[in-house]
Structure formats: structure tokens, C-alpha cells
C-alpha atoms as a PDB file:
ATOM      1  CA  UNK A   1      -5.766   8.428 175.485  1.00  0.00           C
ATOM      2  CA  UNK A   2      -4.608   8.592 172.049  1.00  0.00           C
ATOM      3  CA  UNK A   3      -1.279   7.457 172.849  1.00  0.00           C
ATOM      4  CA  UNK A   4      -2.929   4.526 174.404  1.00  0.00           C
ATOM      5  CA  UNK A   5      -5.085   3.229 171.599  1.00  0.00           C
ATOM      6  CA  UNK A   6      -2.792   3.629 168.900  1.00  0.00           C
ATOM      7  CA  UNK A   7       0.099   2.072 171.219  1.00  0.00           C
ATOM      8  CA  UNK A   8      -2.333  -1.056 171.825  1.00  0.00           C
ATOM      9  CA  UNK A   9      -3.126  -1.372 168.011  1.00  0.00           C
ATOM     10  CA  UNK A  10       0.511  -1.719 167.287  1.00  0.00           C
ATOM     11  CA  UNK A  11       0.857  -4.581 169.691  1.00  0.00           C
ATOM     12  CA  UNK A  12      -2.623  -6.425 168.452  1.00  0.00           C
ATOM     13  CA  UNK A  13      -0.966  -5.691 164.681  1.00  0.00           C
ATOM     14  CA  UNK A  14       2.229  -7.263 165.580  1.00  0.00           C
ATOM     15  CA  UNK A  15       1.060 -10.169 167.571  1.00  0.00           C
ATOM     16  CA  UNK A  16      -1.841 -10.752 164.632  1.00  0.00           C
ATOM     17  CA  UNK A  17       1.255 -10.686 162.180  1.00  0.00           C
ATOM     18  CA  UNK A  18       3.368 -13.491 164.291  1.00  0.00           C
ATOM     19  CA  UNK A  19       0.777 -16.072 164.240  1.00  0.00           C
ATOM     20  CA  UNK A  20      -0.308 -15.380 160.345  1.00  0.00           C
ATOM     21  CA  UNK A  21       3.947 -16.076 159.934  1.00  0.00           C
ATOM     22  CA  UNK A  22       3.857 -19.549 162.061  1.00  0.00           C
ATOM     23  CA  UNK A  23       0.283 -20.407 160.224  1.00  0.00           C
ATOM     24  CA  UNK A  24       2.455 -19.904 156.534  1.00  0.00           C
ATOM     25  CA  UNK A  25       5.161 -21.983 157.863  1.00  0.00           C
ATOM     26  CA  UNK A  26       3.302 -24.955 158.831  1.00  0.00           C
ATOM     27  CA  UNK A  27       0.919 -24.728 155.817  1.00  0.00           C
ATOM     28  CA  UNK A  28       4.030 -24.607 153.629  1.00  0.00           C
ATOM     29  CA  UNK A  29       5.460 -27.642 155.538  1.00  0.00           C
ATOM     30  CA  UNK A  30       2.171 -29.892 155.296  1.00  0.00           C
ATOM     31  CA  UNK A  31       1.551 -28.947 151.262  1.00  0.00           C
ATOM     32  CA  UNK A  32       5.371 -30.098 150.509  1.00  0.00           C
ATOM     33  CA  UNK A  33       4.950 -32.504 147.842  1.00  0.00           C
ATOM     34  CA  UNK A  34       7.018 -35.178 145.970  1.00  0.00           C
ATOM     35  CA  UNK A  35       7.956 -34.039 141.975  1.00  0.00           C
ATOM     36  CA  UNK A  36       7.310 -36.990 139.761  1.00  0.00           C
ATOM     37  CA  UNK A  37       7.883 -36.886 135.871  1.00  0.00           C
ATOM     38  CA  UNK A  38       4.334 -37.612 134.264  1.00  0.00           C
ATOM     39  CA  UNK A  39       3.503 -39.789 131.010  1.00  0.00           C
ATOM     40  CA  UNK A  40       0.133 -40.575 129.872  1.00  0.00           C
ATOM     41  CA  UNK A  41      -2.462 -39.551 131.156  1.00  0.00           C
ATOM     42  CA  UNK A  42      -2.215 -36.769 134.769  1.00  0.00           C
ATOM     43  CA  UNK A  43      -2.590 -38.941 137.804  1.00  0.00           C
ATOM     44  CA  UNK A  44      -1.985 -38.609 141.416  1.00  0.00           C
ATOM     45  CA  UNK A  45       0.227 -40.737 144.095  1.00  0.00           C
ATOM     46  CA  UNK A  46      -2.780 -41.061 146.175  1.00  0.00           C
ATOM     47  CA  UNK A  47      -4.604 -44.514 146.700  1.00  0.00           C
ATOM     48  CA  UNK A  48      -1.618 -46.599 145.515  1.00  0.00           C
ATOM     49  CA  UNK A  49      -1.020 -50.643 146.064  1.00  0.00           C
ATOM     50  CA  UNK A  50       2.388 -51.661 147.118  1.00  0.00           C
ATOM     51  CA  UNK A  51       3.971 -54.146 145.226  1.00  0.00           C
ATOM     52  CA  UNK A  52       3.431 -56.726 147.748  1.00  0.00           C
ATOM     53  CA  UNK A  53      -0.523 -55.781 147.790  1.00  0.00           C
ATOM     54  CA  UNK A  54      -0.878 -56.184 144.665  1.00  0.00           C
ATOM     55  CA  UNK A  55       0.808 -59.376 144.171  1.00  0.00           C
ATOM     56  CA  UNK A  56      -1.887 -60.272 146.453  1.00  0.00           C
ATOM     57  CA  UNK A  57      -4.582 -58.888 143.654  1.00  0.00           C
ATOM     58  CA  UNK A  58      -2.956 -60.804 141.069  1.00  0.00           C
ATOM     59  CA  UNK A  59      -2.886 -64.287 143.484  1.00  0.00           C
ATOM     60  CA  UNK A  60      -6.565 -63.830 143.037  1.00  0.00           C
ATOM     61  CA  UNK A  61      -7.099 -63.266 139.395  1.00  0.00           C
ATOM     62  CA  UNK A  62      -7.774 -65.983 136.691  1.00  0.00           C
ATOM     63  CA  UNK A  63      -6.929 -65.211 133.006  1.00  0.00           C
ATOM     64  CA  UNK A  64      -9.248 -63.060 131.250  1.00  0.00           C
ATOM     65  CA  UNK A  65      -9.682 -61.148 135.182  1.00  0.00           C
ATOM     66  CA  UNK A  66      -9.732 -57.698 135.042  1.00  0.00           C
ATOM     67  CA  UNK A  67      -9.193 -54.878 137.522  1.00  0.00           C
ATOM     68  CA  UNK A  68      -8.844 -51.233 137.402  1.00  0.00           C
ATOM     69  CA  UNK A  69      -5.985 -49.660 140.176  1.00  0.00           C
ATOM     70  CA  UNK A  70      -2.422 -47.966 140.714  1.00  0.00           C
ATOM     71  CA  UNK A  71       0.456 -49.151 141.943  1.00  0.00           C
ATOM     72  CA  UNK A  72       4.054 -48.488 143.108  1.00  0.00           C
ATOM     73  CA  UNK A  73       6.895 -50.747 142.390  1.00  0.00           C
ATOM     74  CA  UNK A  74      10.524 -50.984 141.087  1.00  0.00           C
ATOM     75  CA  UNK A  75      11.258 -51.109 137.635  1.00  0.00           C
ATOM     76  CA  UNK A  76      13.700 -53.921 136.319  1.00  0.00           C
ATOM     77  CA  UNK A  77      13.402 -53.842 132.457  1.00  0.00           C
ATOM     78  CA  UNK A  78      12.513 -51.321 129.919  1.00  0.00           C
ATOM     79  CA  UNK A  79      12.457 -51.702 126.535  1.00  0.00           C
ATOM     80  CA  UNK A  80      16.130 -50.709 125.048  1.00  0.00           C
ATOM     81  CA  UNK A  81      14.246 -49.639 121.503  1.00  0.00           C
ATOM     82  CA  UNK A  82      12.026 -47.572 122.224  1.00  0.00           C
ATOM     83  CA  UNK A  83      11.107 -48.008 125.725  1.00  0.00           C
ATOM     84  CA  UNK A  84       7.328 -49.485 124.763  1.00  0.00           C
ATOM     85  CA  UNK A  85       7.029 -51.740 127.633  1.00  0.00           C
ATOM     86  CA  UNK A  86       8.792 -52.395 131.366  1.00  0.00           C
ATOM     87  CA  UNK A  87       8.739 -55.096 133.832  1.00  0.00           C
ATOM     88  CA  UNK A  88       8.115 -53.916 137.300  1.00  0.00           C
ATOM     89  CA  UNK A  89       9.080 -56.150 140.337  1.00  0.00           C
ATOM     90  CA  UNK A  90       6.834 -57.786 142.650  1.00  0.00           C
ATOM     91  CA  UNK A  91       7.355 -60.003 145.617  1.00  0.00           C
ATOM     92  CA  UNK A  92       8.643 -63.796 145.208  1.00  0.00           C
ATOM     93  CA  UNK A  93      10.346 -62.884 141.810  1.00  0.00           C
ATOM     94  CA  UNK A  94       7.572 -61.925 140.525  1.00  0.00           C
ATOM     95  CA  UNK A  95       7.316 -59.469 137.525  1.00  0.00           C
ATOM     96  CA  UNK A  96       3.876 -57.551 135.809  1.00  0.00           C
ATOM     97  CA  UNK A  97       4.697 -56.822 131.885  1.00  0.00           C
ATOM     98  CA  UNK A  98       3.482 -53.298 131.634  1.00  0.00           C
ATOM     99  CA  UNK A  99       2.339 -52.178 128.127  1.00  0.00           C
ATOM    100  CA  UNK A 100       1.425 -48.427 127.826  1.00  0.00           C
ATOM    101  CA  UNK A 101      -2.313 -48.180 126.295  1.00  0.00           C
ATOM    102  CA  UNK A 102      -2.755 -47.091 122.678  1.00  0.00           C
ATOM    103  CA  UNK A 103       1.293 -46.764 122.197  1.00  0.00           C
ATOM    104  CA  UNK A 104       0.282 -43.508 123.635  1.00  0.00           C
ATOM    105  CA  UNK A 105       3.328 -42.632 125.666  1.00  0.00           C
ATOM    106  CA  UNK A 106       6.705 -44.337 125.736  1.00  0.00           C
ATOM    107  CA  UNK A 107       9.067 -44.562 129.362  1.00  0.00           C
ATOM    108  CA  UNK A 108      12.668 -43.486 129.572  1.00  0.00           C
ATOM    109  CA  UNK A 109      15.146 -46.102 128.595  1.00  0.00           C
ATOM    110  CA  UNK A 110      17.283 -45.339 131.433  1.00  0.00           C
ATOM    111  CA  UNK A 111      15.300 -46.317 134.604  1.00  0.00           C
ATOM    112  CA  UNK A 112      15.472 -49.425 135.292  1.00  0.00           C
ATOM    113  CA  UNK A 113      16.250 -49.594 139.401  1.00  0.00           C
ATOM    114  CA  UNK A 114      13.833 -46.690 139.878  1.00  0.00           C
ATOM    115  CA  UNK A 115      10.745 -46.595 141.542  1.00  0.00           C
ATOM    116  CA  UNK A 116       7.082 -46.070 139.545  1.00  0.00           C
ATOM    117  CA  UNK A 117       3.328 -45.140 140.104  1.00  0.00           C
ATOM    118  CA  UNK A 118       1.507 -46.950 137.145  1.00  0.00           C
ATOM    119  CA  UNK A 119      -2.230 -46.123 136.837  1.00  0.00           C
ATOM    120  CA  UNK A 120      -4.223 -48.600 134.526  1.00  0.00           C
ATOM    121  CA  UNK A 121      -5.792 -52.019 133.983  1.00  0.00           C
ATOM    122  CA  UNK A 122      -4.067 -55.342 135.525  1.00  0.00           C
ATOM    123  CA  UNK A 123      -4.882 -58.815 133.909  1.00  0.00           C
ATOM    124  CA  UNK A 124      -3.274 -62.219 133.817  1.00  0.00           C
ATOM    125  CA  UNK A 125      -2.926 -63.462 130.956  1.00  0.00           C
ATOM    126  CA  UNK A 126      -0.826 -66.234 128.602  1.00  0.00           C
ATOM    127  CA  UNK A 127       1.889 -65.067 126.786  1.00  0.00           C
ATOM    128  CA  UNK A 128       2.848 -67.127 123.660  1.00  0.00           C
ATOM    129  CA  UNK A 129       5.791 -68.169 122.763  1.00  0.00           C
ATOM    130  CA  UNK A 130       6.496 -65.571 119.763  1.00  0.00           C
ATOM    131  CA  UNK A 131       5.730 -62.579 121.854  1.00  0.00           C
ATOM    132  CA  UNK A 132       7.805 -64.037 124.666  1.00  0.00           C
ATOM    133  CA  UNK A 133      11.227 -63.997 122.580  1.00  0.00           C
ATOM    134  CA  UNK A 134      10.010 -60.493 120.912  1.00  0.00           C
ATOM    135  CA  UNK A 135      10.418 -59.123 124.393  1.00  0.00           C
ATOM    136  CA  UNK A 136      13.346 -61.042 125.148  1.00  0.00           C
ATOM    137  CA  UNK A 137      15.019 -59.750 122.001  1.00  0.00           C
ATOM    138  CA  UNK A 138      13.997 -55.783 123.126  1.00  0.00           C
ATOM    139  CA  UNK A 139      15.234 -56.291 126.944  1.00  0.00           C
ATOM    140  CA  UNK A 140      18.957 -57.343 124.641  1.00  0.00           C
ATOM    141  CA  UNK A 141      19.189 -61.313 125.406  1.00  0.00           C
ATOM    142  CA  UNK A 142      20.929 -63.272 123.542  1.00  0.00           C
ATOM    143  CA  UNK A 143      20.194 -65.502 120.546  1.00  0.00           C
ATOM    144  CA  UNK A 144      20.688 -68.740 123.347  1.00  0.00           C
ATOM    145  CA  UNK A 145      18.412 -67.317 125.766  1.00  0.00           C
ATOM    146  CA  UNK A 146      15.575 -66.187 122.964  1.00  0.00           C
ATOM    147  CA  UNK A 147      16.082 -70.158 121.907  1.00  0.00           C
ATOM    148  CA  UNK A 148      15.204 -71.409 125.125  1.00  0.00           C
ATOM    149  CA  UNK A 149      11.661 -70.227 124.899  1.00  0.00           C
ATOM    150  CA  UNK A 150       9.450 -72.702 124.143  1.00  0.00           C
ATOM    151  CA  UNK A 151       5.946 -72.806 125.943  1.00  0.00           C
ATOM    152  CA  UNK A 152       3.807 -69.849 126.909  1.00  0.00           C
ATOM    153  CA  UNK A 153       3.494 -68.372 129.986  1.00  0.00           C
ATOM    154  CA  UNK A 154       1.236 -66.945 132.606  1.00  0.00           C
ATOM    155  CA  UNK A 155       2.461 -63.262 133.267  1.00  0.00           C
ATOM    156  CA  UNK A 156       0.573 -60.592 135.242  1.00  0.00           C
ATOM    157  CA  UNK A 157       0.375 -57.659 132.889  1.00  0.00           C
ATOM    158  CA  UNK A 158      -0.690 -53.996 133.050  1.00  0.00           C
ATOM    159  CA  UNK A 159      -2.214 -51.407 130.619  1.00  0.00           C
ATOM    160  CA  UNK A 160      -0.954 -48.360 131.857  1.00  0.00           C
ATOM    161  CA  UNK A 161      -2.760 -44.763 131.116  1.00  0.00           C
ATOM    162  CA  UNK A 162      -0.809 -43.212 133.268  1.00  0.00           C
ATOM    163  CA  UNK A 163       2.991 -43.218 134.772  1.00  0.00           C
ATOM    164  CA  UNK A 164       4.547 -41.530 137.460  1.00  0.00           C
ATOM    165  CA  UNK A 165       8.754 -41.595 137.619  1.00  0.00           C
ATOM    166  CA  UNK A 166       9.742 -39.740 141.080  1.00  0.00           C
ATOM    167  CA  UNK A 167      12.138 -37.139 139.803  1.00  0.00           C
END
């Protein structure tokens, strides 16, 4: 009888240890997560606007508009002096001039092409003419292309708190 019951515990312990094994496997599986490289302020990749939704956003905003979100688009400038600002691609060759809040936090001069979660404040805005060819002259133009700026522009800018570069 003894025989019995402690043959029948092995089994039960062995079978209770195969489905605790294929529970850890799928757990690990569903928890796999992306590594980013965080600046600013810690934020998550959850909730975030693709760049064609929020050229939508911006369609709607006026200047002086305000609105809190995240987003994920493609980098296509940074700053090449101390990497203070970046342009980030939208649809229709559109760009939003992201500025990092307070000076807090600066972006890596060497990822332009890459893809970004920015977490902040979008705006429109219009740009004057002397900040235009200040950016021109950090993004490396030359002295003919800074010369043909000569009215302001309407630019969809960001405040960004926090940045997230997928490593």
C-alpha cells in the first residue's frame, strides 16, 4: 500500500512539475520586451501615435494649440553640436522640430535614420526667420542655403520630457 502511494505521488510530482515548466515558458515568451535607450524623463512604449496619426493631430491644431501625447517616428536631423534638437518625419514631407524641455537631456548625434518614442507637448507654431537659419546652421547647411531664408514658417514642434531610442 505504501508502495502505491508513494509511487502515485511521484507521478502527481512529476506531472505538477511539467506544466509549472510549459507555464514559465510561455510567461517568459509573452513578458519579452523591446530595450530602448531612455533620456529625460522614464516613459513607456505604450499608448503611442504613429507618425501618420499624428500628422492627423497636427492637421487640426491652430498656433498657440496645445496637446499633451507620445509618438513614434523616424528621425531625420539632429543637431551636429550638441544634439539639442531633431526633426522627426511625418507623412507628406512633413517634419515636427523637437526641442527637449528645460535643455534637460540632449539625443545622440548619430541617429538620424532611427526610429523614436518622444513623450511631451506638441504645438504649431511660427518660426522666425533668425531661429530658422540658427537651426539650419546646427543641421551643417551651407552659407547659400542659411541665405535663402527669408520669411517665417509654420512648423509643428514638440517639447519632449521624455525619449525613447530602440537599442
Amino acid at each position: 500500500m505504501k508502495s502505491i502511494i508513494f509511487s502515485l505521488l511521484i507521478v502527481l510530482t512529476l506531472w505538477s512539475c511539467k506544466d509549472k515548466t510549459s507555464n514559465q515558458e510561455s510567461e517568459v515568451e509573452s513578458t519579452a520586451e523591446i530595450a530602448y535607450a531612455s533620456f529625460g524623463d522614464e516613459i513607456t512604449d505604450a499608448d503611442v501615435l504613429s507618425a501618420a496619426q499624428m500628422a492627423e493631430v497636427y492637421n487640426n491644431l491652430k498656433t498657440g494649440d496645445t496637446v499633451y501625447t507620445k509618438v513614434i517616428a523616424k528621425v531625420e536631423e539632429v543637431c551636429q553640436t550638441k544634439g539639442c534638437w531633431m526633426r522627426l518625419n511625418l507623412e507628406d514631407d512633413k517634419e515636427i522640430m523637437v526641442k527637449f524641455k528645460d535643455y534637460g537631456f540632449f539625443m545622440p548625434k548619430n541617429i538620424a535614420g532611427m526610429d523614436v518614442i518622444v513623450n511631451g507637448k506638441a504645438f504649431v507654431n511660427e518660426m522666425p526667420v533668425d531661429e530658422l537659419k540658427h537651426y539650419a546652421e546646427d543641421a551643417g547647411k551651407s552659407t547659400e542655403e542659411i541665405a535663402e531664408i527669408t520669411e517665417p514658417k509654420r512648423t509643428y514642434s514638440f517639447e519632449a520630457d521624455g525619449v525613447l531610442i530602440k537599442e
